[in-house]
Structure formats: structure tokens, C-alpha cells
C-alpha atoms as a PDB file:
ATOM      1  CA  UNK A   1     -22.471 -12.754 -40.920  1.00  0.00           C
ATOM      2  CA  UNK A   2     -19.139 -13.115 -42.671  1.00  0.00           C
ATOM      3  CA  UNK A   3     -16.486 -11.087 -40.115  1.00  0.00           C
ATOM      4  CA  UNK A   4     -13.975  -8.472 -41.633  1.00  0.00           C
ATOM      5  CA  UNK A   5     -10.522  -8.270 -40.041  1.00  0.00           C
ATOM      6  CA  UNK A   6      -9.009  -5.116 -39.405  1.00  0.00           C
ATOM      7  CA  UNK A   7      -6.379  -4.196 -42.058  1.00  0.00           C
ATOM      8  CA  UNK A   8      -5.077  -1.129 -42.901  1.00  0.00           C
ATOM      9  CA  UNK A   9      -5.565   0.681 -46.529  1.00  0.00           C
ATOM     10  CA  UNK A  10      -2.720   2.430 -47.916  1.00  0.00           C
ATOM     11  CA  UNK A  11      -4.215   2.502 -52.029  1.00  0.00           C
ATOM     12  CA  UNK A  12      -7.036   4.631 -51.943  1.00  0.00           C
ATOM     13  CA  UNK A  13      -8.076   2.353 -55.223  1.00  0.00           C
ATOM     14  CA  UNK A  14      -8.971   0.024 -52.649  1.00  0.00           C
ATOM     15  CA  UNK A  15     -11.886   2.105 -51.227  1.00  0.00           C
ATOM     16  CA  UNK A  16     -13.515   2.243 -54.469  1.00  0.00           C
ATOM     17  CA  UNK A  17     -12.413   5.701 -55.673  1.00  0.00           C
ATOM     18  CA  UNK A  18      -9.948   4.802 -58.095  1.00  0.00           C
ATOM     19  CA  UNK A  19      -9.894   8.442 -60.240  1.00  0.00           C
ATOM     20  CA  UNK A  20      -8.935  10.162 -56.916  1.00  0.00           C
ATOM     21  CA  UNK A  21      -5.975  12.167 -57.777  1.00  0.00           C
ATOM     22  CA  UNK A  22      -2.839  11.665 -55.354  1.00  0.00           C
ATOM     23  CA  UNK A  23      -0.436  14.469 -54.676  1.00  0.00           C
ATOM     24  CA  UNK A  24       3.052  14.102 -55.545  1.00  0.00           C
ATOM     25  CA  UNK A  25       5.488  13.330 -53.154  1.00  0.00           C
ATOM     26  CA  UNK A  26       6.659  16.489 -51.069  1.00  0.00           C
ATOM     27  CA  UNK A  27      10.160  16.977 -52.359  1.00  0.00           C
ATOM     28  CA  UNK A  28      11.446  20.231 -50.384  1.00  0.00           C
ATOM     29  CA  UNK A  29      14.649  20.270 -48.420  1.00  0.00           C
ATOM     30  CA  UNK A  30      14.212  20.403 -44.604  1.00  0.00           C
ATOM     31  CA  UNK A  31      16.521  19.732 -41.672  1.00  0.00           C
ATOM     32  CA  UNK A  32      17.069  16.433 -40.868  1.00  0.00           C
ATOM     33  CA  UNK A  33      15.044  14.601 -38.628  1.00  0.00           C
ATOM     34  CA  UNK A  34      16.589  13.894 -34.906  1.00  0.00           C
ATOM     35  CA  UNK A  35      18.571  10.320 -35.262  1.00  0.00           C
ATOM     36  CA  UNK A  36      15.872   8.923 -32.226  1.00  0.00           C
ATOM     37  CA  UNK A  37      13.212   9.346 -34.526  1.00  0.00           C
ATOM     38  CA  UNK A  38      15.018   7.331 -37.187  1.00  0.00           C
ATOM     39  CA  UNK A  39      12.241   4.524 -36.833  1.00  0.00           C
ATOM     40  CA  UNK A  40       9.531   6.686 -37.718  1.00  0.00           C
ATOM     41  CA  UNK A  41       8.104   5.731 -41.283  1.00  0.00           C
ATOM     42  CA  UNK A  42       7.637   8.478 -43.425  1.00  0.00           C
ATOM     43  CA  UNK A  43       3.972   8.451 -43.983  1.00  0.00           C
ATOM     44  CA  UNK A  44       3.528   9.757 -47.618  1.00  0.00           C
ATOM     45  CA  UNK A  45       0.526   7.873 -47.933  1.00  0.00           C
ATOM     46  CA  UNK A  46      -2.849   8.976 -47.443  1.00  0.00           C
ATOM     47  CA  UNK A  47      -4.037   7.983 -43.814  1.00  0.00           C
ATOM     48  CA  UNK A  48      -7.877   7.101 -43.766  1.00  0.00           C
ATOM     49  CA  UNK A  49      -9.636   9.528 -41.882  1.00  0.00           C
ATOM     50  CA  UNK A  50     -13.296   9.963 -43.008  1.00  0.00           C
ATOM     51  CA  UNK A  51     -14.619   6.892 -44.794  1.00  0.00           C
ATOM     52  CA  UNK A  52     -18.647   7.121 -45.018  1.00  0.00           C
ATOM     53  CA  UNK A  53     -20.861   6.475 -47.940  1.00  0.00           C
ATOM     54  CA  UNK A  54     -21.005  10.447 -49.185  1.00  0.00           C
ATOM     55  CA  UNK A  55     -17.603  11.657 -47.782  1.00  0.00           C
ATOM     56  CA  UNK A  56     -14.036  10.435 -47.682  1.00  0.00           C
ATOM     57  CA  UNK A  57     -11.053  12.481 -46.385  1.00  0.00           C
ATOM     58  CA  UNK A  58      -7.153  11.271 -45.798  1.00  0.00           C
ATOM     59  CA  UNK A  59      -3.779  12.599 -44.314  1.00  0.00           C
ATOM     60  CA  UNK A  60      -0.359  11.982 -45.591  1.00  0.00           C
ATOM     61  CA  UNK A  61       2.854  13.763 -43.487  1.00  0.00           C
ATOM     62  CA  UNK A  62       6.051  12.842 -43.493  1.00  0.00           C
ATOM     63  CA  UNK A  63       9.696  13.738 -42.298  1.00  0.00           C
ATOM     64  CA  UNK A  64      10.656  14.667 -45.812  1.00  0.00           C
ATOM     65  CA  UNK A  65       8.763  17.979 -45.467  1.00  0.00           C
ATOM     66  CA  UNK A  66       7.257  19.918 -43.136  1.00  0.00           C
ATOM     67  CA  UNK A  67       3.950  19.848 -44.647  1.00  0.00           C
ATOM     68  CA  UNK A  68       0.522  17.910 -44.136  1.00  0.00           C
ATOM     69  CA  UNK A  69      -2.123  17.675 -46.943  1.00  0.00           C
ATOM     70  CA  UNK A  70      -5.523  17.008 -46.281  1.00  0.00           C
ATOM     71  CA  UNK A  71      -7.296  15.570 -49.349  1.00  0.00           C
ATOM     72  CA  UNK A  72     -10.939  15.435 -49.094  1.00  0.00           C
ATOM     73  CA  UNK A  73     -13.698  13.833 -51.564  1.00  0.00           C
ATOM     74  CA  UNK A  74     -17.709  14.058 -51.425  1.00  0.00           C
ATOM     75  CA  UNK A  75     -20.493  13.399 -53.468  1.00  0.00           C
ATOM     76  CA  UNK A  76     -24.007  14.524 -52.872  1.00  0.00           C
ATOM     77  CA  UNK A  77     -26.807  12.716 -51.415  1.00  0.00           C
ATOM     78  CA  UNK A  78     -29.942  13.550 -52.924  1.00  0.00           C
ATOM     79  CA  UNK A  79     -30.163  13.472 -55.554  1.00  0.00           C
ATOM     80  CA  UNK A  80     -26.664  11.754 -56.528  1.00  0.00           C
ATOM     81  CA  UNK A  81     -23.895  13.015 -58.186  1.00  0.00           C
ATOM     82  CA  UNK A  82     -20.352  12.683 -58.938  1.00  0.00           C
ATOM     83  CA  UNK A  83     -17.550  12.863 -56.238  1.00  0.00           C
ATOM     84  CA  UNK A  84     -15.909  16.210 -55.944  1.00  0.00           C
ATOM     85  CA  UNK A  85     -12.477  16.642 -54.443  1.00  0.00           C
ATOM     86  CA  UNK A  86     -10.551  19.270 -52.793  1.00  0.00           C
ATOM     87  CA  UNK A  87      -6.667  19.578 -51.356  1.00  0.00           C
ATOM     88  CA  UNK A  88      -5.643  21.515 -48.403  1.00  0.00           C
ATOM     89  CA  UNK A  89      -1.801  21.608 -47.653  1.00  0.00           C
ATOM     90  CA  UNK A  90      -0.347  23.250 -44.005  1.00  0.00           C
ATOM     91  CA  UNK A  91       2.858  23.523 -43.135  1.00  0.00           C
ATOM     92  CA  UNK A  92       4.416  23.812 -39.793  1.00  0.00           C
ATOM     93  CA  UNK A  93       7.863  24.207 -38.608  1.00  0.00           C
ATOM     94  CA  UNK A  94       9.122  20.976 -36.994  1.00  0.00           C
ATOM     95  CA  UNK A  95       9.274  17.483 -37.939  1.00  0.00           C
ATOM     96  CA  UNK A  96       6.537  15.752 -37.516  1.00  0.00           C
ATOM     97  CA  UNK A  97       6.135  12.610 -35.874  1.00  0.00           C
ATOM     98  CA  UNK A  98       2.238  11.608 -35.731  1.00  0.00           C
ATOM     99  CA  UNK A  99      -0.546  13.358 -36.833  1.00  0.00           C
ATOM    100  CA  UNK A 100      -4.745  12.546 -35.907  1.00  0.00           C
ATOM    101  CA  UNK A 101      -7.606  13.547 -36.076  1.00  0.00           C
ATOM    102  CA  UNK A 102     -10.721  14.372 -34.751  1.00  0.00           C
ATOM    103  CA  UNK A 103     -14.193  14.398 -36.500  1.00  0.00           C
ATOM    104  CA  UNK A 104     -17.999  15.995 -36.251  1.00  0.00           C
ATOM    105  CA  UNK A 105     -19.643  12.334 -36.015  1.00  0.00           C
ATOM    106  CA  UNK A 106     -22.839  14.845 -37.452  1.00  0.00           C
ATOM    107  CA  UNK A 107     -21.216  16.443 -40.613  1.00  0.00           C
ATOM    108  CA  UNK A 108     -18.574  13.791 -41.316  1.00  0.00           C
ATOM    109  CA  UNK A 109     -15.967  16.249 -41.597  1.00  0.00           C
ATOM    110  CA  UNK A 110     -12.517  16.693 -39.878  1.00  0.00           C
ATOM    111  CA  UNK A 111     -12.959  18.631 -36.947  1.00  0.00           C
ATOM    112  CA  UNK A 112      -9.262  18.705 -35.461  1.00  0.00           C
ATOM    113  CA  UNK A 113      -6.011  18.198 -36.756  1.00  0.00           C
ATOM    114  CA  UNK A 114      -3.329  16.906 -33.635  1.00  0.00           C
ATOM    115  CA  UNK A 115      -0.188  17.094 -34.726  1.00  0.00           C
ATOM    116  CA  UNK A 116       3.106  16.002 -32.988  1.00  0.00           C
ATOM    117  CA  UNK A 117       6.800  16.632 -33.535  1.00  0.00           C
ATOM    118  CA  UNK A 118      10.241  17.728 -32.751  1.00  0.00           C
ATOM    119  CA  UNK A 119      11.869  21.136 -33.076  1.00  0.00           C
ATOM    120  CA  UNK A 120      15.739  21.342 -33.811  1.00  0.00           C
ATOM    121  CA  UNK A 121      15.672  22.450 -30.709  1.00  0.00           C
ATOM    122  CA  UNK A 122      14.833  19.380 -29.282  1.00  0.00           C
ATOM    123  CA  UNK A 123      11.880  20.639 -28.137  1.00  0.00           C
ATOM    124  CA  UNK A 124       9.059  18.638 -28.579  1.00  0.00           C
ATOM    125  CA  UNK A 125       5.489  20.127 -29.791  1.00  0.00           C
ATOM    126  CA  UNK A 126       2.305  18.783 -29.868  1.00  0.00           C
ATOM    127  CA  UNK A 127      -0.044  21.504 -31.824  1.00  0.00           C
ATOM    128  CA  UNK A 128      -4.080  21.666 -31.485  1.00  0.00           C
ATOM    129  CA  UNK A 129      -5.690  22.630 -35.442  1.00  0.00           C
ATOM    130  CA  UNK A 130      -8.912  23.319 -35.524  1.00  0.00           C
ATOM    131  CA  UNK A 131     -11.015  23.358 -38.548  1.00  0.00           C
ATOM    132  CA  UNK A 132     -13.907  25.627 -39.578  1.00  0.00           C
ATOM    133  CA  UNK A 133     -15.942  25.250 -42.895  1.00  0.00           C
ATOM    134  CA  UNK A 134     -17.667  27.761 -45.066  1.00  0.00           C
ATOM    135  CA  UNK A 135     -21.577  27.890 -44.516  1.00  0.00           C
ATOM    136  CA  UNK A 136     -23.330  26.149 -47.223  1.00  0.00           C
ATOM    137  CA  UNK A 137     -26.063  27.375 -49.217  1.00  0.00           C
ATOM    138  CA  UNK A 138     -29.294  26.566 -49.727  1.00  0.00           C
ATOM    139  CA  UNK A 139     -27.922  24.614 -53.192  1.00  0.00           C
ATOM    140  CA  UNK A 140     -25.320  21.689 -53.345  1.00  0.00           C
ATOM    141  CA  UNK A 141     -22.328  23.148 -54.176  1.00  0.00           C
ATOM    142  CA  UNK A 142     -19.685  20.620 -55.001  1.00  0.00           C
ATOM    143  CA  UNK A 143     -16.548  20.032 -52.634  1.00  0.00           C
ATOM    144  CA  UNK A 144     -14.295  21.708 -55.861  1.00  0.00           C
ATOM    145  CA  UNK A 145     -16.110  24.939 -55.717  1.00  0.00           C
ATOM    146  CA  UNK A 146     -16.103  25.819 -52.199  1.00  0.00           C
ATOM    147  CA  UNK A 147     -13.368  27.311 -50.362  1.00  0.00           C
ATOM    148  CA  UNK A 148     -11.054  26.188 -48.196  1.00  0.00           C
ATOM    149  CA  UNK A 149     -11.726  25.913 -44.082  1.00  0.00           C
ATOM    150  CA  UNK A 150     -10.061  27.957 -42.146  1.00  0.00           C
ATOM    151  CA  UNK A 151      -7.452  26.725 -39.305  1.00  0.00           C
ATOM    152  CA  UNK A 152      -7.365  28.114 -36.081  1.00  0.00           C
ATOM    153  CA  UNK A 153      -3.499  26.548 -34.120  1.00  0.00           C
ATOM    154  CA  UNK A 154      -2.986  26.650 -30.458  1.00  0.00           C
ATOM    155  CA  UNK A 155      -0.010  24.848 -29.519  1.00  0.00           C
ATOM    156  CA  UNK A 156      -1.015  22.411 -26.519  1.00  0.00           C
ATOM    157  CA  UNK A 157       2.600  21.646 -25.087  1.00  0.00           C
ATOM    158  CA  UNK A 158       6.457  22.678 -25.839  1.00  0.00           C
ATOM    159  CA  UNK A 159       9.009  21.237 -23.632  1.00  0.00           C
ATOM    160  CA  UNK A 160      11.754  18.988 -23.309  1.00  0.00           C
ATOM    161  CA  UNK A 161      10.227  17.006 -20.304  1.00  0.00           C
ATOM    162  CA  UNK A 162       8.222  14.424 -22.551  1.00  0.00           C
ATOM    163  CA  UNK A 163      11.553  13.661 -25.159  1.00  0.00           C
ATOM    164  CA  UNK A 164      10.081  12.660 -28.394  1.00  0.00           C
ATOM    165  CA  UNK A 165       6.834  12.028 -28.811  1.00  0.00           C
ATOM    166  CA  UNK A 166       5.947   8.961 -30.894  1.00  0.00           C
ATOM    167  CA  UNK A 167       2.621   8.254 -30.912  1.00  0.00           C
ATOM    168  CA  UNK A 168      -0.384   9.771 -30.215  1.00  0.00           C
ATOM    169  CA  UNK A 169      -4.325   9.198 -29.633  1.00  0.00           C
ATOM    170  CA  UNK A 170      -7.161  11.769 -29.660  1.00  0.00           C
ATOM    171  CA  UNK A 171      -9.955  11.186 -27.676  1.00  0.00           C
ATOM    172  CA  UNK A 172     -13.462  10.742 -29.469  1.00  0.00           C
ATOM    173  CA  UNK A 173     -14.934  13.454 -27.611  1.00  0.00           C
ATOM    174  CA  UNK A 174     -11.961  15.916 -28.001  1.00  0.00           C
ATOM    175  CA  UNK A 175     -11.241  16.052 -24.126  1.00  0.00           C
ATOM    176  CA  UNK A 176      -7.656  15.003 -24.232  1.00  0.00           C
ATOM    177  CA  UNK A 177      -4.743  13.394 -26.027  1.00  0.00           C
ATOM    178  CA  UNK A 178      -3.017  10.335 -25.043  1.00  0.00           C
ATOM    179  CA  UNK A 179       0.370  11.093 -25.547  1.00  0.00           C
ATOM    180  CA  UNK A 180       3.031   7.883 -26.117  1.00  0.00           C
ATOM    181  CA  UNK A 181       6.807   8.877 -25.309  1.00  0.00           C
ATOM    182  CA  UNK A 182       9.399   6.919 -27.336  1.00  0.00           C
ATOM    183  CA  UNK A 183      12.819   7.415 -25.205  1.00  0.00           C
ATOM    184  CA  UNK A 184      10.575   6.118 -21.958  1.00  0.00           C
ATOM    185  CA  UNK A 185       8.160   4.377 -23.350  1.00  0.00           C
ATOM    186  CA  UNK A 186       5.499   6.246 -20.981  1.00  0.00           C
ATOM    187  CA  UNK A 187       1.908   7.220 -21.294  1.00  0.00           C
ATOM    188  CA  UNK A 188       1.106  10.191 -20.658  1.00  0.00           C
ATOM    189  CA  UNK A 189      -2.447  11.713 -20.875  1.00  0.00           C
ATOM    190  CA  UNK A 190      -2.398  16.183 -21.419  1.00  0.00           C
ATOM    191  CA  UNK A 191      -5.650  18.842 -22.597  1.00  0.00           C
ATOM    192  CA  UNK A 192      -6.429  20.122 -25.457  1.00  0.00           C
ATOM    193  CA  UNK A 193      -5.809  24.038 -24.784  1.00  0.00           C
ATOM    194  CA  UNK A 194      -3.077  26.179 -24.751  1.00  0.00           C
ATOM    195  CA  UNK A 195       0.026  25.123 -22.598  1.00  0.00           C
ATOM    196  CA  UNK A 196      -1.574  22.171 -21.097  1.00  0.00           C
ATOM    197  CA  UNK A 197       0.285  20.100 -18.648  1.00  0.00           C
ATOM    198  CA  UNK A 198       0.763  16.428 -19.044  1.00  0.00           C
ATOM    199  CA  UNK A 199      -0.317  13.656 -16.749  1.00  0.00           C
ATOM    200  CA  UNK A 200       1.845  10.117 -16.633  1.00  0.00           C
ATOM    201  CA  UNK A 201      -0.597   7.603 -16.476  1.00  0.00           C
ATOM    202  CA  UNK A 202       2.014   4.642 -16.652  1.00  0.00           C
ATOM    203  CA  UNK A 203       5.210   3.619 -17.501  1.00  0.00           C
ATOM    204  CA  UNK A 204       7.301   0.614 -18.284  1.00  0.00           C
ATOM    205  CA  UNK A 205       8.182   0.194 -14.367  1.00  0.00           C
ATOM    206  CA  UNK A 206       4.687  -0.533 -13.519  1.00  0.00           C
ATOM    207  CA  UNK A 207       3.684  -1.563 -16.728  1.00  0.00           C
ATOM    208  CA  UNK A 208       6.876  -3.853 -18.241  1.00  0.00           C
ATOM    209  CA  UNK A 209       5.516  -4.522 -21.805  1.00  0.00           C
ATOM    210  CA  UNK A 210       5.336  -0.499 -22.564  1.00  0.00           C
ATOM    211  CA  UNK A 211       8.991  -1.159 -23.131  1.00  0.00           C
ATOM    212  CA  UNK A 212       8.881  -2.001 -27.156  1.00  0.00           C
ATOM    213  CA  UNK A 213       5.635   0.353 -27.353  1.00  0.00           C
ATOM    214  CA  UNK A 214       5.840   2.661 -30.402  1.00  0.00           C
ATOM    215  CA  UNK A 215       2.348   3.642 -31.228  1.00  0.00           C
ATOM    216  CA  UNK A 216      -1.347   3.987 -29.522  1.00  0.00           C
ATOM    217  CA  UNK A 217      -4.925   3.993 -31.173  1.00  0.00           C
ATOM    218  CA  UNK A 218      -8.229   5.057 -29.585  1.00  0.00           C
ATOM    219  CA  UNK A 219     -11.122   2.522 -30.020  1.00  0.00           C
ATOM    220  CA  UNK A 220     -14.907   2.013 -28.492  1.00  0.00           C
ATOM    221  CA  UNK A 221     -15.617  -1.458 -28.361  1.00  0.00           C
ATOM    222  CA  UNK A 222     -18.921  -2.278 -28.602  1.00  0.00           C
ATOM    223  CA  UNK A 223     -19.642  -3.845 -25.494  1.00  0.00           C
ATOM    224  CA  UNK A 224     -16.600  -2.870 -23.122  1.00  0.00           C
ATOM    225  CA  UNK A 225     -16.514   0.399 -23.887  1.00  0.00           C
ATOM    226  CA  UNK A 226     -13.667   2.902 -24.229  1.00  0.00           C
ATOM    227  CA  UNK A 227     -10.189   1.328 -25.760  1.00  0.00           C
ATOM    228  CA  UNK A 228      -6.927   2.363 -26.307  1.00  0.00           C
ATOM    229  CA  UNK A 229      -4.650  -0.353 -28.161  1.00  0.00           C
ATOM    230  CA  UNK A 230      -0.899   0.024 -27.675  1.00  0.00           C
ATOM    231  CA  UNK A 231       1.306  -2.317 -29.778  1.00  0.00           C
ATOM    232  CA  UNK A 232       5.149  -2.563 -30.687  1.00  0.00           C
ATOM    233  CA  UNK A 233       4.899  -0.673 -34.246  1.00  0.00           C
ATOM    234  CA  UNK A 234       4.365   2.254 -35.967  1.00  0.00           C
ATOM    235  CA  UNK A 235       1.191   1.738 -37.650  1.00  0.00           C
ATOM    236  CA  UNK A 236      -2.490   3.658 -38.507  1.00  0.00           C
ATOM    237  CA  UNK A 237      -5.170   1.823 -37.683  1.00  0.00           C
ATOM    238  CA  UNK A 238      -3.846  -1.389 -38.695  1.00  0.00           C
ATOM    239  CA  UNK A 239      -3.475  -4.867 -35.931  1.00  0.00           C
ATOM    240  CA  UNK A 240       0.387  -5.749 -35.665  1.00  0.00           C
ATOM    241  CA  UNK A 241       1.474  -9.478 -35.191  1.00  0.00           C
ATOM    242  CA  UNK A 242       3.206  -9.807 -31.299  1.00  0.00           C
ATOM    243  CA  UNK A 243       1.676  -8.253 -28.167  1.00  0.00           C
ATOM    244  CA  UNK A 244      -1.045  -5.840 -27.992  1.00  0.00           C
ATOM    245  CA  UNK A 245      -1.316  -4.010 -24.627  1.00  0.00           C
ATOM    246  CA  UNK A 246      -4.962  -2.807 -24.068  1.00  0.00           C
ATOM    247  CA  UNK A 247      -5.727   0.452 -21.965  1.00  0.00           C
ATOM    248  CA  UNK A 248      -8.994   0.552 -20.621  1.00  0.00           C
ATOM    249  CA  UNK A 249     -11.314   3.607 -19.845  1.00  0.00           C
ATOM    250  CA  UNK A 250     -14.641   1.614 -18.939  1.00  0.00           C
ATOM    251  CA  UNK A 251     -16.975   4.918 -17.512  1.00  0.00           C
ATOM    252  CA  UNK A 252     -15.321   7.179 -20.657  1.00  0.00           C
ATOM    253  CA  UNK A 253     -14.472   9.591 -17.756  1.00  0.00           C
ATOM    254  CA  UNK A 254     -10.909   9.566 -18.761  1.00  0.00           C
ATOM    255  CA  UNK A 255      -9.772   7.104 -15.668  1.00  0.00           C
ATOM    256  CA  UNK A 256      -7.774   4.640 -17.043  1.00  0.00           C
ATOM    257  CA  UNK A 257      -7.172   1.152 -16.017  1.00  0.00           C
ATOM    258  CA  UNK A 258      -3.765  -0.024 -16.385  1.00  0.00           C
ATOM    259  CA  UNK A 259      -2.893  -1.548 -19.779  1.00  0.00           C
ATOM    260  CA  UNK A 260      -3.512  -5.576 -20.309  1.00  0.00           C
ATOM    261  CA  UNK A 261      -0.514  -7.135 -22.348  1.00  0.00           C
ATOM    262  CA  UNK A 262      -2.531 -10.106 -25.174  1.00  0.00           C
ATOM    263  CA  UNK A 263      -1.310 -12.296 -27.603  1.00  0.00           C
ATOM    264  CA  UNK A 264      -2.390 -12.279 -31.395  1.00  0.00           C
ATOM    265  CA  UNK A 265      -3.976 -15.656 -30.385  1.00  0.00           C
ATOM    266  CA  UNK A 266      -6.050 -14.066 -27.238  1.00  0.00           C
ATOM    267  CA  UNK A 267      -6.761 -11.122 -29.205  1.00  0.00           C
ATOM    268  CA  UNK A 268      -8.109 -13.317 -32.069  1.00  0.00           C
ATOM    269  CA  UNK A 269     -10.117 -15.440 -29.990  1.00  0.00           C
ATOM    270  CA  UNK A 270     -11.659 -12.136 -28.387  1.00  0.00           C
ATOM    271  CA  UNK A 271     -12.870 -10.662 -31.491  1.00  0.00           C
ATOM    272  CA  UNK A 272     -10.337  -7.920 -31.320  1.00  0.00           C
ATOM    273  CA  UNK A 273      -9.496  -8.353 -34.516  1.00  0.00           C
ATOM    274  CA  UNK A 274     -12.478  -7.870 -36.326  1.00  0.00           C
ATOM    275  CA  UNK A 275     -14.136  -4.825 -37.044  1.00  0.00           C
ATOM    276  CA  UNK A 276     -17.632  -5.170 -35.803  1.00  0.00           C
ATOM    277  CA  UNK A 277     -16.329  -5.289 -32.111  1.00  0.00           C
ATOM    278  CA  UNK A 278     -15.904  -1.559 -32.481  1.00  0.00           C
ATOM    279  CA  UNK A 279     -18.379   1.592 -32.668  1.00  0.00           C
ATOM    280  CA  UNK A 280     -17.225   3.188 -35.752  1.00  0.00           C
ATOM    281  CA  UNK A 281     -16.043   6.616 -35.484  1.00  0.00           C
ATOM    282  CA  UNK A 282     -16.490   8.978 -39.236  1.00  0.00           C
ATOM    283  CA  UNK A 283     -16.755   5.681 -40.695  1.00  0.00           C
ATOM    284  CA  UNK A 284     -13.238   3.750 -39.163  1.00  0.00           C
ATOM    285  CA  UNK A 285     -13.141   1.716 -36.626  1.00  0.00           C
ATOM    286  CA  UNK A 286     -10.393   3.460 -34.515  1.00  0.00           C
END
């Protein structure tokens, strides 16, 4: 079987729906970001979210607004049809700095939005959306014709005691958010409900190589189990060249084992690079 390395897709042309229609660029003045966040890309592409035979959905944010849009496509099963698409934008009041997702692993659809960021303030946010979808009749109505879910926000933690918040990771079964600090380069692990209180996990004085961490990504690998990759980028989904640390949660009982530093070479020659090591979650592998 021919192996397919792990790459990230930015062109949604390169998923096979090339008459998807991409939003325009938000263009509305908002404050400027904080000058520690300065390394954080604006992400005005779509980020892959769903990506299964019969339904697709992405996520673009960026610092230039304070908006996210949601773009969703489906196409019907039996019998088939033509892909349908819909556009949900949500605005919030902060800049943003990551933003995942959840998903139903049943319907395919985006269960939870996680969204971190920084107020003015300084205060930093990290906000809990969750999604709920009109019932569906007993006939296919296409994605175009149906309304919009409806989002239901509790905001999970404001403080100053985290700094910014670069990164973050949700867990596949929606039980908590690893949380990745940018000033201290810590790890931090917090709920999912209102006013939650984070845990550290670790930190670069027990764990050196956190130092030039910028971004964490939850995983299942296929035989180990329960993965979260931390590497020295900003990135979505994608494999970095330089050090990947490795957080281990073996039982998926959220007890983690302190993070393993590897080499492109070592992570190569353990099939980390390749997408068949991992479960696939909504149809991507992280």
C-alpha cells in the first residue's frame, strides 16, 4: 500500500471541490493585535475540519477581524446529488489566536467551536461554542435550504494568569482542552464549562524543548493510542521540519505522560509522518 504523508491543504481545489465559493477576505477595522502575538499567522484560509465522502466543512479566522466563518458543503447519499453549500459567520470581541473544533464522529458535523484569544485588556479568553442543527425531515433537503445552527457560548476561562494563549487542542471526546501558553511556553490542561480552572501539566523547566513550542495537535495513533504533537510552529494539521515533542495519554483518561522531544528523522522512521498511523477523526487525521 502506497503511504500518504501528512501535508496540510490550504486550496480547497485540492480536495476535489473546485466550484466551492471562498469568502472574501474580512476587511473591517479592529484594534490591533497585542505586539506578543505578532507571530501569529493570520489564518484567512479555510482550515480543514470535516473531510468525509458526503460532507466537507472549513474555518478561516484571522487577526484582521474579529470574525470566524464556517463554510460547510454536502451532497446527498442516496441517491446522489450535487454538493450544496452554506456560510455561517460569528463574531466575537477579542483577537483571536487559535480556533478548533470538535465533531459528532456519527453525523459528520461540527459539534464545538473552541476559540482562543486576547482582550485589549490583556485578558486572555478561551470561549466554548456549541453547535445545534435544525431537525431534518423525512426528505433530503439540501445544505442551501436549511437554516442556520444555532450557537450556544459559555466562556471557559478569562484571566491574566495563562498570558497569551497560542495554541490549543480539543480533546476527541470533548472532556478538556489542552491549552499551549506562548510567553511560558507551558501546557496547561482546563474543562470545558463555565469558568473552568486550568491545570499545568508541564513546562519548559521540566520539559526543556517546550521552550520554542508554538502550537499543539490532538492525534489517536493507531496502535499507541492517544497523541498530542507539539512542534516549534504555528501550523493546522500540517508536520513541521525540526523537533516534534510528543505528549502521551496511553489509557485516554486524560493522564499525561511527559512530552518525548524526536527528530524529523525518528519521526519518519516511526511512521509518524504518514497518515495511516492515525484513527481518523470527521475524516482528518488530527
Amino acid at each position: 500500500m502506497t503511504s500518504t504523508r501528512v501535508v496540510v491543504v490550504a486550496s480547497l481545489f485540492a480536495i476535489g471541490i473546485a466550484a466551492y465559493p471562498l469568502s472574501k477576505k474580512l476587511l473591517q477595522t479592529v484594534p490591533e493585535p497585542p505586539p506578543a502575538l505578532s507571530q501569529v499567522p493570520d489564518t484567512t484560509y479555510p482550515s480543514a475540519q470535516i473531510d468525509t465522502a458526503t460532507k466537507r466543512a472549513w474555518i478561516s479566522f484571522g487577526q484582521a477581524s474579529q470574525e470566524i466563518e464556517i463554510q460547510r458543503a454536502e451532497m446527498p447519499q442516496s441517491p446522489p446529488g450535487p454538493w450544496s453549500f452554506q456560510l455561517q459567520t460569528l463574531s466575537h470581541s477579542f483577537t483571536a489566536t487559535d480556533v478548533r473544533t470538535s465533531c459528532n464522529t456519527t453525523s459528520n458535523e461540527i459539534q464545538d467551536v473552541f476559540i482562543a484569544g486576547t482582550y485589549s485588556t490583556g485578558q486572555s479568553t478561551l470561549e466554548k461554542w456549541h453547535f445545534t442543527y435544525p431537525a431534518q425531515s423525512v426528505a433530503y433537503t439540501p445544505l442551501a435550504q436549511r437554516p442556520l445552527p444555532t450557537v450556544r457560548r459559555t466562556v471557559v476561562f478569562l484571566g491574566t494568569s495563562l498570558g497569551h494563549i497560542a495554541s490549543l487542542a480539543v480533546d476527541r471526546e470533548g472532556r478538556f482542552v489542552i491549552l499551549l501558553t506562548l510567553e511560558s511556553h507551558a501546557i496547561y490542561k482546563i474543562g470545558v464549562t463555565l469558568n473552568s480552572v486550568p491545570q499545568l501539566l508541564f513546562d519548559s523547566t521540566t520539559v526543556p524543548d517546550l521552550a520554542s513550542a508554538l502550537s499543539v495537535i490532538c492525534t489517536h495513533h493507531i496502535t499507541e493510542g492517544r497523541q498530542y504533537h507539539i512542534v516549534p510552529e504555528y501550523m493546522h494539521g500540517s508536520p513541521v521540519d525540526g523537533t516534534t515533542l510528543i505528549m502521551r495519554d496511553p489509557e485516554n483518561d486524560g493522564t499525561f505522560v511527559a512530552p518525548v522531544s524526536y527528530t524529523e528523522v525518528q519521526m519518519e522512521n516511526l511512521g509518524y509522518n504518514l497518515v495511516e498511523s492515525f484513527v481518523p477523526y470527521c475524516g482528518r487525521w488530527y
